[in-house]
Protein backbone atom coordinates (compact mmCIF):
# COMPACT_ATOMS: atom_id res chain seq x y z
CA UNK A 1 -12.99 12.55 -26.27
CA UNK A 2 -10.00 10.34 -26.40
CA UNK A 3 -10.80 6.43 -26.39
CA UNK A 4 -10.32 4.91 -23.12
CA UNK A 5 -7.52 2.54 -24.26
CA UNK A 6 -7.32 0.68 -20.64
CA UNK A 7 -4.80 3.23 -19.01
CA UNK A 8 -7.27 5.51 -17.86
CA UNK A 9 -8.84 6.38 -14.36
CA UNK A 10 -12.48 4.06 -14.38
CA UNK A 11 -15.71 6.14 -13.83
CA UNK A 12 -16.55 4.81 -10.85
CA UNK A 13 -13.13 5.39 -9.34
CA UNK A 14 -13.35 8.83 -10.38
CA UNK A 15 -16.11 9.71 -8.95
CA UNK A 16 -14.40 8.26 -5.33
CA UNK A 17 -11.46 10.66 -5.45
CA UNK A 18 -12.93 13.35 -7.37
CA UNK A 19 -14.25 15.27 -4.32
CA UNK A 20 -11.20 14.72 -2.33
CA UNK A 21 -8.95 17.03 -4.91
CA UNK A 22 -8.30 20.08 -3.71
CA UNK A 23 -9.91 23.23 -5.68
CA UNK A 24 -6.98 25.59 -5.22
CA UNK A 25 -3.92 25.16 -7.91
CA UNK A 26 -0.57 25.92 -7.66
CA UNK A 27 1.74 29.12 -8.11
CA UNK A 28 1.21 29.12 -11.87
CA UNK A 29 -2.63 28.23 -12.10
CA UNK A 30 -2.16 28.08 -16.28
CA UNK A 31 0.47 26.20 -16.19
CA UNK A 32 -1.97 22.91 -17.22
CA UNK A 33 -4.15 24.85 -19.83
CA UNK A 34 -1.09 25.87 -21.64
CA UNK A 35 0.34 22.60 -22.12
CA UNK A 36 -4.33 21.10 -23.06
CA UNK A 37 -4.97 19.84 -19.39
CA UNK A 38 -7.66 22.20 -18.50
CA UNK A 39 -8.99 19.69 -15.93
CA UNK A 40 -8.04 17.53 -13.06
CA UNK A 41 -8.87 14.25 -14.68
CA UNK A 42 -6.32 14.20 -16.92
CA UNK A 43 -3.54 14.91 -14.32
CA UNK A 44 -4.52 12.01 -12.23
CA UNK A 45 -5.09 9.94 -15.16
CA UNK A 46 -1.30 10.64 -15.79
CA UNK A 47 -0.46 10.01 -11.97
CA UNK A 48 -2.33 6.41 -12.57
CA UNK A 49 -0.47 5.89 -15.76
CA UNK A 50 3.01 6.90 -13.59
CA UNK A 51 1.93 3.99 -10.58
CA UNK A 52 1.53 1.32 -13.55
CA UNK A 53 5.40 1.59 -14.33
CA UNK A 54 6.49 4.82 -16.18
CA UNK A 55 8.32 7.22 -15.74
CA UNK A 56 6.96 11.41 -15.16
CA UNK A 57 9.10 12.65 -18.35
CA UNK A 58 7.57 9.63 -20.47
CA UNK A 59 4.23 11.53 -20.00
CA UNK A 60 4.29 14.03 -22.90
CA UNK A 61 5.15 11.07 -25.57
CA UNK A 62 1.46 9.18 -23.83
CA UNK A 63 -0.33 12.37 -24.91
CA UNK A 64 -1.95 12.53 -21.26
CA UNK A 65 -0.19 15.62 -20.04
CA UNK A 66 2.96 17.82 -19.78
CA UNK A 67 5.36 15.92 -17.24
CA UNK A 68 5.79 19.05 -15.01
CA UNK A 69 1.85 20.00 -14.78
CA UNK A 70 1.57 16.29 -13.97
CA UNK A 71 4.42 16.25 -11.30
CA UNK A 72 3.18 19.64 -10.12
CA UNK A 73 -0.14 19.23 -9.16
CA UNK A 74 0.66 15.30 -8.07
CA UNK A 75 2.82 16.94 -5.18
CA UNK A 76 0.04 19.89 -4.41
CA UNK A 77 -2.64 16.22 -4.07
CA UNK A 78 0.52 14.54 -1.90
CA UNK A 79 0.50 17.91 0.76
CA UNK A 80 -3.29 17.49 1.15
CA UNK A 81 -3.36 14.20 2.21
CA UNK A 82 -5.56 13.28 -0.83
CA UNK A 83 -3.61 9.61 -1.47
CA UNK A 84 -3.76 8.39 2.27
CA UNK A 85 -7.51 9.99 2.29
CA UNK A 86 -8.57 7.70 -0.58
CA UNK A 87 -7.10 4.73 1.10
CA UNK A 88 -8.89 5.50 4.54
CA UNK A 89 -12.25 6.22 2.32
CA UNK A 90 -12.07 2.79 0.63
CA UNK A 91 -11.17 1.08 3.83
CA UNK A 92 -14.49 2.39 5.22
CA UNK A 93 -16.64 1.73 2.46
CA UNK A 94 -15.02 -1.57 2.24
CA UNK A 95 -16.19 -1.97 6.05
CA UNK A 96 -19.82 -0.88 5.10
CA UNK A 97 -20.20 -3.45 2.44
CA UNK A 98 -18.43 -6.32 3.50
CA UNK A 99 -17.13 -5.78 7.14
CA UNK A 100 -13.47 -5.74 7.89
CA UNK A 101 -12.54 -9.37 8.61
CA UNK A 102 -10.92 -8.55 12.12
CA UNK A 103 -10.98 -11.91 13.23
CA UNK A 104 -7.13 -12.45 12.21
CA UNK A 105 -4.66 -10.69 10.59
CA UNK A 106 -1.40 -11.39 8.71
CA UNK A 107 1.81 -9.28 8.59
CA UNK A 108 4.99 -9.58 6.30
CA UNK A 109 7.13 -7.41 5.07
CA UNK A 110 8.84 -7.43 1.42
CA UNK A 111 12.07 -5.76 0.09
CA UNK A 112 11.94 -4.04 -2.99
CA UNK A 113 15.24 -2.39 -5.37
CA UNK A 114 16.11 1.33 -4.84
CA UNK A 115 18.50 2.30 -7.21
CA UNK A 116 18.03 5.85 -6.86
CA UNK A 117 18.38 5.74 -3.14
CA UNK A 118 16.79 8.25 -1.06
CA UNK A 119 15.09 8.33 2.51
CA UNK A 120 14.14 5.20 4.26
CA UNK A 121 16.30 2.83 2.00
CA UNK A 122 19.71 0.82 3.13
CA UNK A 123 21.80 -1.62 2.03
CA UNK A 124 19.50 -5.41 0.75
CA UNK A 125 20.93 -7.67 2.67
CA UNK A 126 19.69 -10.46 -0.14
CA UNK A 127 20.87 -8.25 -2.87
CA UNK A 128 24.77 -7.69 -2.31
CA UNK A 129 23.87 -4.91 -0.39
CA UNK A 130 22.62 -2.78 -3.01
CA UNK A 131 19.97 0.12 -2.10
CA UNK A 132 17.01 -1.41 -1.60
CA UNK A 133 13.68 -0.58 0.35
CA UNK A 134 11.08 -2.60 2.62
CA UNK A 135 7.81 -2.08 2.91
CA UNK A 136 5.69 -3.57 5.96
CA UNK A 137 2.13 -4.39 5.44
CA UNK A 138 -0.85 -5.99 7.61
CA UNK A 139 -4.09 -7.12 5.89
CA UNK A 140 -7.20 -8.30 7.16
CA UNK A 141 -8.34 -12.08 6.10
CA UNK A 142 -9.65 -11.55 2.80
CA UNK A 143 -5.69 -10.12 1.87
CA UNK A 144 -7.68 -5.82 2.30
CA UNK A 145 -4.56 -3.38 3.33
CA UNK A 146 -5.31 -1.86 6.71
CA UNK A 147 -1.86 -0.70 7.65
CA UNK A 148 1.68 0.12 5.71
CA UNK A 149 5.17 1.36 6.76
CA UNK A 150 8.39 1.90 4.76
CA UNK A 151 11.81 1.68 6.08
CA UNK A 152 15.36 0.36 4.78
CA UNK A 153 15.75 -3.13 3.18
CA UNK A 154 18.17 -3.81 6.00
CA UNK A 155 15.53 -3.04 8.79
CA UNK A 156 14.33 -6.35 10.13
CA UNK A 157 10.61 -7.11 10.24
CA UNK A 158 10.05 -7.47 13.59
CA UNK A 159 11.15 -3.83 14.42
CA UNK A 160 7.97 -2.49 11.98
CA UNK A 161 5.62 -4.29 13.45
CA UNK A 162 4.47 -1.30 16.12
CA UNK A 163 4.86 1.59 13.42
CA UNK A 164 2.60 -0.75 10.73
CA UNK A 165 -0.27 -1.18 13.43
CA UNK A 166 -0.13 2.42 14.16
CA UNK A 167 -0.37 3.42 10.37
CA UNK A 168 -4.16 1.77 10.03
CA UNK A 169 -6.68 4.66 9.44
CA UNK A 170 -9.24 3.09 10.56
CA UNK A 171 -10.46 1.89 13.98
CA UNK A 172 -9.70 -1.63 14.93
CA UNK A 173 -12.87 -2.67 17.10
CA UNK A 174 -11.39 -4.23 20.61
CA UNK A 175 -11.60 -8.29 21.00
CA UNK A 176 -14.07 -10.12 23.05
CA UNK A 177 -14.07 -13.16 24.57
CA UNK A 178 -16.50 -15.16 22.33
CA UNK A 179 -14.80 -12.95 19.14
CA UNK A 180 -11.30 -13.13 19.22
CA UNK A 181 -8.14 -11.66 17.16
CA UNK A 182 -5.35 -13.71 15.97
CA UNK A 183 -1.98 -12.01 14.13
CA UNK A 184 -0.57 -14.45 11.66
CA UNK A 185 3.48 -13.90 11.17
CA UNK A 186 6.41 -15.38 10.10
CA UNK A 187 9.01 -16.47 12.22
CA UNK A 188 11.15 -13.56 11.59
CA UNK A 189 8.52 -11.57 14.19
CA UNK A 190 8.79 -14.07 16.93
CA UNK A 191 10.77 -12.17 18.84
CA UNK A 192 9.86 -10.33 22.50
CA UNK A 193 8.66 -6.83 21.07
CA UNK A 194 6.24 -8.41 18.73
CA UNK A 195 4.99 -10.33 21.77
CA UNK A 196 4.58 -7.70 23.85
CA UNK A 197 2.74 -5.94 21.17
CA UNK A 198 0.10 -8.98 20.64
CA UNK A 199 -0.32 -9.06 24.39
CA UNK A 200 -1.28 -4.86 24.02
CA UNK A 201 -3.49 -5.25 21.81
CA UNK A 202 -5.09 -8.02 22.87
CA UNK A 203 -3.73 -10.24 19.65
CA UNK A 204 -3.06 -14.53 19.46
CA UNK A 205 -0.13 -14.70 18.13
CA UNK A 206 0.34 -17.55 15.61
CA UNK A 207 3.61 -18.44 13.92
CA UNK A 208 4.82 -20.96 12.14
CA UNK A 209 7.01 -23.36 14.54
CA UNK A 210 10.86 -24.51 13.93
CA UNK A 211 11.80 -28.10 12.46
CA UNK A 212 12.87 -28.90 16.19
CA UNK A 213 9.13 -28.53 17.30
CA UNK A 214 7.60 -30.91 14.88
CA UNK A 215 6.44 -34.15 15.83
CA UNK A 216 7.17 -36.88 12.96
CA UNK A 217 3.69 -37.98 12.99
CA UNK A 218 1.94 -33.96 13.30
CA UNK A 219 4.36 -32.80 10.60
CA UNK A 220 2.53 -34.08 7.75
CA UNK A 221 -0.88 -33.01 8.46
CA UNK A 222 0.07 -29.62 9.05
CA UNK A 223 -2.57 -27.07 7.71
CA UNK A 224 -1.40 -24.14 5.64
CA UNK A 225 -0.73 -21.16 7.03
CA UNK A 226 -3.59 -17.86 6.57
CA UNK A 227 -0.60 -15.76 6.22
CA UNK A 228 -0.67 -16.16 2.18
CA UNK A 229 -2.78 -13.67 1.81
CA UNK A 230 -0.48 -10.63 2.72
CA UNK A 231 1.56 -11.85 0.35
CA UNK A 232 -1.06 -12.15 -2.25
CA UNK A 233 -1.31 -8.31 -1.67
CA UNK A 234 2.15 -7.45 -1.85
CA UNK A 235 2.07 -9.28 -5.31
CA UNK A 236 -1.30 -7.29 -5.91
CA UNK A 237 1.12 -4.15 -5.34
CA UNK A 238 4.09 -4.86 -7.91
CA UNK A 239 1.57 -5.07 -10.69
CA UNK A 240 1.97 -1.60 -10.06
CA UNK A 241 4.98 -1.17 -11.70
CA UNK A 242 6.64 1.48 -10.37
CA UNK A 243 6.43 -0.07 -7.23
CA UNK A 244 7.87 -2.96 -7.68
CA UNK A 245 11.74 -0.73 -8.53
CA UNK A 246 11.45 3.01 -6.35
CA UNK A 247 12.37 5.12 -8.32
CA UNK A 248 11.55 8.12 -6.16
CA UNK A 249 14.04 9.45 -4.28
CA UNK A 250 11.91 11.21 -2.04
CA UNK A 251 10.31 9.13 0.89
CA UNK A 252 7.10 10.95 0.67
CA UNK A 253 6.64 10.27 -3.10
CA UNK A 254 6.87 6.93 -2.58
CA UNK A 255 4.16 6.65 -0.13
CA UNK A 256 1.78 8.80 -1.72
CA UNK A 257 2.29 6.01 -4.63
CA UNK A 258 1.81 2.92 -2.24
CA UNK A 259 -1.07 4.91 -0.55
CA UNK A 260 -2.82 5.18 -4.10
CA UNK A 261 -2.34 1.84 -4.74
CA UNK A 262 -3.65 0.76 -1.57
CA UNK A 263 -6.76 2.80 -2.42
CA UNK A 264 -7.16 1.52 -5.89
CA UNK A 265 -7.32 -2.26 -4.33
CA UNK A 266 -9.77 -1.33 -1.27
CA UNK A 267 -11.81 0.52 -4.24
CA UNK A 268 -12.01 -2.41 -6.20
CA UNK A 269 -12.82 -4.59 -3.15
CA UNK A 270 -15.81 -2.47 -2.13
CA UNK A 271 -17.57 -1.33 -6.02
CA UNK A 272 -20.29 -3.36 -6.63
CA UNK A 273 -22.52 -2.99 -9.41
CA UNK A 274 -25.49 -0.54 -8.30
């Protein structure tokens, strides 16, 4: 048994996504024996070691797995749903220990390089227009992931805001009159969709107001805004490094990546000591 040198799946997180692997293998079921990965762990210890920055053909040199077993089975997980399963699986237990903080939300989205290009990237309008990629993401108070989108760096914010709601896995409990929900934005979503979209779903919307709105003696006792914390967890997500540069040129890659990582945090929100 190899010593765990800090790059390898925890116990406890095993034992999470262990019986959401499929049992079937692909087209060439030896193709991991023959290359001393008889077992599943290793392969998603290797897809772990990928989302922490390197690349699939840097694999072999790690002395995890073969690249192509790695990549292989990695896509067979992606086409079960296993990634966006683990996410919706720590959400929930996540709920059962600590209850999803409904009570307000935040939303922001964050634009990331792409220098490989590939589906839902565009030109970064803050990078010289180079390919670039944005990812949308709402959290609950406590900075938990409950809904993610992709799209093109040179999508504006306000035009994910739908698509991100409708990507949480879990369901969002209806507000009440003595328990209310707030969204928390940026002015770059205080625009008429997004407030239509509060009003559906029953949201306060709270932005940030414009130097013209500010009263010389309000403006200094101005609270901070609850809207750090979704951008606590996009900084959770680029200490995965190969999220911070995409390097995958396929769309569906890439999610399966953020969707790990998404699970990984919600995981690590909800394990306790038992």
């Amino acid at each position: 048994m190899k010593k765990d040198d800090g790059w390898r799946v925890p116990e406890e997180l095993w034992r999470r996504i262990e019986p959401l692997l499929p049992s079937s293998r692909a087209e060439h079921p030896r193709a991991a024996i023959t290359h001393g990965c008889p077992t599943d762990r290793p392969l998603m210890e290797s897809s772990w070691y990928c989302a922490r920055g390197i690349q699939w053909g840097a694999l072999k040199a790690g002395g995890l797995c073969h690249p192509s077993s790695a990549y292989r089975r990695f896509r067979e997980w992606l086409s079960a749903g296993v990634f966006r399963e683990f996410w919706h699986q720590g959400l929930l237990a996540y709920d059962g220990l600590a209850k999803i903080d409904w009570r307000w939300l935040a939303l922001d989205g964050t634009q990331g390089k792409a220098p490989l290009g590939g589906g839902k990237t565009g030109p970064n309008p803050t990078d010289r227009a180079k390919r670039g990629t944005k990812r949308s993401l709402l959290t609950d108070s406590r900075g938990v992931p409950l809904g993610l989108v992709v799209a093109g760096a040179n999508t504006n914010d306000f035009k994910l805001a739908r698509s991100t709601f409708e990507s949480i896995p879990v369901r969002r409990p209806l507000p009440s009159r003595n328990r209310g929900q707030t969204l928390c934005v940026e002015l770059g979503y205080v625009f008429r969709p997004v407030r239509k979209l509060a009003q559906e779903y029953g949201f306060t919307l709270r932005a940030p107001r414009r130097r013209s709105q500010f009263s010389p003696k309000r403006s200094r006792r101005r609270r901070p805004s609850p809207r750090w914390v979704v951008e606590r967890t996009h900084s959770w997500l680029n200490r995965f490094r190969r999220l911070l540069v995409r390097w995958e040129k396929r769309e569906d890659t890439y999610l399966a990546v953020l969707h790990f990582a998404l699970g990984i945090i919600n995981w690590f929100h909800s394990l306790l000591p038992e």
